[in-house]
Protein backbone atom coordinates (compact mmCIF):
# COMPACT_ATOMS: atom_id res chain seq x y z
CA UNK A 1 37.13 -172.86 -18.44
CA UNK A 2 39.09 -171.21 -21.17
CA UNK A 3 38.41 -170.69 -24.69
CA UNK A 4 39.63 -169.22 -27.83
CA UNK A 5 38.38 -166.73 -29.99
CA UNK A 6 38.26 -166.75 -33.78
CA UNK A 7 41.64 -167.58 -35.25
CA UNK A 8 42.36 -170.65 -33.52
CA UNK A 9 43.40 -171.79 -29.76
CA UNK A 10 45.64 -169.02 -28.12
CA UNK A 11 44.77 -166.05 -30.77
CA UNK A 12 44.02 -162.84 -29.51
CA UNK A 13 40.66 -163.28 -28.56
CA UNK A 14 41.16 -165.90 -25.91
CA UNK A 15 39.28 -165.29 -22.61
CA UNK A 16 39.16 -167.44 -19.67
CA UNK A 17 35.59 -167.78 -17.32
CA UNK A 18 36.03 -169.19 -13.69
CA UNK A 19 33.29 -170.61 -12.48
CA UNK A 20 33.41 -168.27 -8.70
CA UNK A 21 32.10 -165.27 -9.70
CA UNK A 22 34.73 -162.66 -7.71
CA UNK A 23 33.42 -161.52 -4.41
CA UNK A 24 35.58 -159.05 -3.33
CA UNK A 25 35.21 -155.31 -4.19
CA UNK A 26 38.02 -152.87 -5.60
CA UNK A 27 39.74 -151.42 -3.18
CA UNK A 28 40.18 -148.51 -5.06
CA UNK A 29 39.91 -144.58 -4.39
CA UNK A 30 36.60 -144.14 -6.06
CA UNK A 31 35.10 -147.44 -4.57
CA UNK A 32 36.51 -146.13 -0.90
CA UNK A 33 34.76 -142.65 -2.04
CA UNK A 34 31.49 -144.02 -3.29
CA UNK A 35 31.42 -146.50 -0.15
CA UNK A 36 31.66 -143.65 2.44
CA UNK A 37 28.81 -140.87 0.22
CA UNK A 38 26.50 -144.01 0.43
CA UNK A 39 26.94 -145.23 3.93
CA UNK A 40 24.94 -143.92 6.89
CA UNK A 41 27.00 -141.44 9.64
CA UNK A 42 25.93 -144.70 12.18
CA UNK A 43 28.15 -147.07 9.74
CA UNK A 44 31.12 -144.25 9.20
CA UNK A 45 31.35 -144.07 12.91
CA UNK A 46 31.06 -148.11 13.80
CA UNK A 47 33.69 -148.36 11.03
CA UNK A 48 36.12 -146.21 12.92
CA UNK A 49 35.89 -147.38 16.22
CA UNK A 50 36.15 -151.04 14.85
CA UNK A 51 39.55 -149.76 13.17
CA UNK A 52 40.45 -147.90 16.57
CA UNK A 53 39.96 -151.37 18.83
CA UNK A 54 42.18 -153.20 16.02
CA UNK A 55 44.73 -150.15 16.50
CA UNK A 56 45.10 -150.37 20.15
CA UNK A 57 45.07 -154.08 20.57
CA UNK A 58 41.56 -154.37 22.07
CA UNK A 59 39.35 -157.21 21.90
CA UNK A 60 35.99 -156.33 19.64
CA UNK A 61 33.07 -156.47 22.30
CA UNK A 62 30.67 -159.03 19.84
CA UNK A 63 33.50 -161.76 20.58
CA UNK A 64 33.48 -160.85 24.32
CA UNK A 65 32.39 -164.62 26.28
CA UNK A 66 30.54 -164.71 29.87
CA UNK A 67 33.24 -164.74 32.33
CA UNK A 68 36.62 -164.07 30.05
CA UNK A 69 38.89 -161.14 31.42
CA UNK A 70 38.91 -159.06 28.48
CA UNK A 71 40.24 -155.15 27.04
CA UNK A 72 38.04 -153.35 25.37
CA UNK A 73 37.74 -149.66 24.16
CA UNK A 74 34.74 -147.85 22.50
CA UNK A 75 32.51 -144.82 23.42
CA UNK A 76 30.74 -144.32 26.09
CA UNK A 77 26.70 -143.86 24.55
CA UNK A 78 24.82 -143.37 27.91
CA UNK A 79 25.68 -143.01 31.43
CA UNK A 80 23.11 -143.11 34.00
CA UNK A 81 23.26 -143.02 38.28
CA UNK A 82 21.02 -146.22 39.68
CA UNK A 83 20.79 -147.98 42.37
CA UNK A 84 21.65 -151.86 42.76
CA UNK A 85 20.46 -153.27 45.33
CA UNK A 86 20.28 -150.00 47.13
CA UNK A 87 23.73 -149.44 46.61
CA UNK A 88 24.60 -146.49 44.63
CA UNK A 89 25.58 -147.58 40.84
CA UNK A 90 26.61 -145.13 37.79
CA UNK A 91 26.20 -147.25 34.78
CA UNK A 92 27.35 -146.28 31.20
CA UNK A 93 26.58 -147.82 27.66
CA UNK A 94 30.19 -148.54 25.82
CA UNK A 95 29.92 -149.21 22.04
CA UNK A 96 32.77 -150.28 20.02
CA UNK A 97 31.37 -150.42 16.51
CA UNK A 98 30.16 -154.17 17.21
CA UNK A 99 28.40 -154.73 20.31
CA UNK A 100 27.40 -152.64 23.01
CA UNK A 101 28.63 -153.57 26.81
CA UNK A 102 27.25 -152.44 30.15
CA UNK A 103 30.12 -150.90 32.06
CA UNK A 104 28.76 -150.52 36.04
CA UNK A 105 30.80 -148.85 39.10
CA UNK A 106 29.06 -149.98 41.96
CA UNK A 107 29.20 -147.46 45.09
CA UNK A 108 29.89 -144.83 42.44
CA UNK A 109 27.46 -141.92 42.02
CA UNK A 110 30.00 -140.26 39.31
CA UNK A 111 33.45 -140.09 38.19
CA UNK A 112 34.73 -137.07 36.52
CA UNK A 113 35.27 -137.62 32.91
CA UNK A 114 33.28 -140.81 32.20
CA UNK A 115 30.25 -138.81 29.88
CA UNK A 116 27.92 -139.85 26.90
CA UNK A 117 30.55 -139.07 23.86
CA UNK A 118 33.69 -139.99 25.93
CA UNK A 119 36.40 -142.76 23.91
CA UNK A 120 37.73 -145.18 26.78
CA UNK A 121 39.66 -148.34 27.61
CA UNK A 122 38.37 -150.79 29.81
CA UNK A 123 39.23 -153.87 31.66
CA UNK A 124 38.01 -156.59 33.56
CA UNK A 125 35.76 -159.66 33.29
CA UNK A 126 32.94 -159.97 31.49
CA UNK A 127 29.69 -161.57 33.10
CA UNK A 128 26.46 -161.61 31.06
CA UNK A 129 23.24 -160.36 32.90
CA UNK A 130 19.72 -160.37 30.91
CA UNK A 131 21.47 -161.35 27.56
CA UNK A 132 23.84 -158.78 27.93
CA UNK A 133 27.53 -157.95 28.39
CA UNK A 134 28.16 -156.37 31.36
CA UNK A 135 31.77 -154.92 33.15
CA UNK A 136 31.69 -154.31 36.85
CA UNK A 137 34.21 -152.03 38.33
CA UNK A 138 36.72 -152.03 35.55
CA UNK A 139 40.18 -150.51 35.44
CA UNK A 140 39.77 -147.62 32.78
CA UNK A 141 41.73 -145.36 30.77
CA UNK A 142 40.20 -142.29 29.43
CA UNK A 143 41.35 -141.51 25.86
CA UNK A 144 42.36 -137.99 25.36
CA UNK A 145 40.07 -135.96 23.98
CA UNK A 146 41.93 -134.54 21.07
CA UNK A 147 42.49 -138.38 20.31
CA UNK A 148 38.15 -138.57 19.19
């Protein structure tokens, strides 16, 4: 809805007033300054590796489906050695900013490089076990560790 100001339709005070309110914040260097001062060191670091699985083509774990062969990348939060089924299994938490995912090498008791704090690439197919995302003996890439 627009109006006009003293003077007449179309004077110098006119003003227009939509009716949706805008939604979207500046994108400006103070907003992008203020936004990262007031967010947690949990949110800085989901931000980035959100940013990192958009950079190198990855699919985001939260829109990961039971059964879907899938690419994701993240860091690695735990790894622990247990046993399935008396079989020998080292498991390891991978968080991508979104979701976490259960990545399992069964018959594994440890692979050299695959530590809490790690930044890898996995693949495979996604099965869901207890509510949650799991990977069973993916193919991996380990990032390099100047890359994290």
């Amino acid at each position: 809805m627009c109006a006009a100001g003293p003077g007449g339709s179309g004077g110098r005070y006119a003003f227009c007033m939509s009716a949706a309110p805008r939604t979207e914040k500046p994108a400006g260097r103070f907003r992008r300054m203020l936004d990262r001062l007031s967010s947690t060191p949990e949110d800085l670091e989901s931000v980035e590796l959100q940013e990192d699985a958009e950079a190198t083509g990855c699919t985001r774990i939260c829109d990961c489906s039971d059964r879907q062969i899938v690419k994701v990348t993240g860091t690695l939060r735990t790894v622990t050695l247990r046993p399935r089924a008396g079989v020998p299994a080292l498991e390891a938490e991978l968080f991508d900013g979104t979701a976490p995912l259960d990545v399992v090498w069964l018959g594994r008791r440890s692979i050299v490089g695959i530590e809490p704090g790690r930044k890898l690439i996995a693949s495979g197919r996604i099965s869901m076990s207890h509510g949650r995302r799991v990977l069973f003996n993916p193919k991996y890439e380990l990032r390099p560790l100047g890359q994290e």
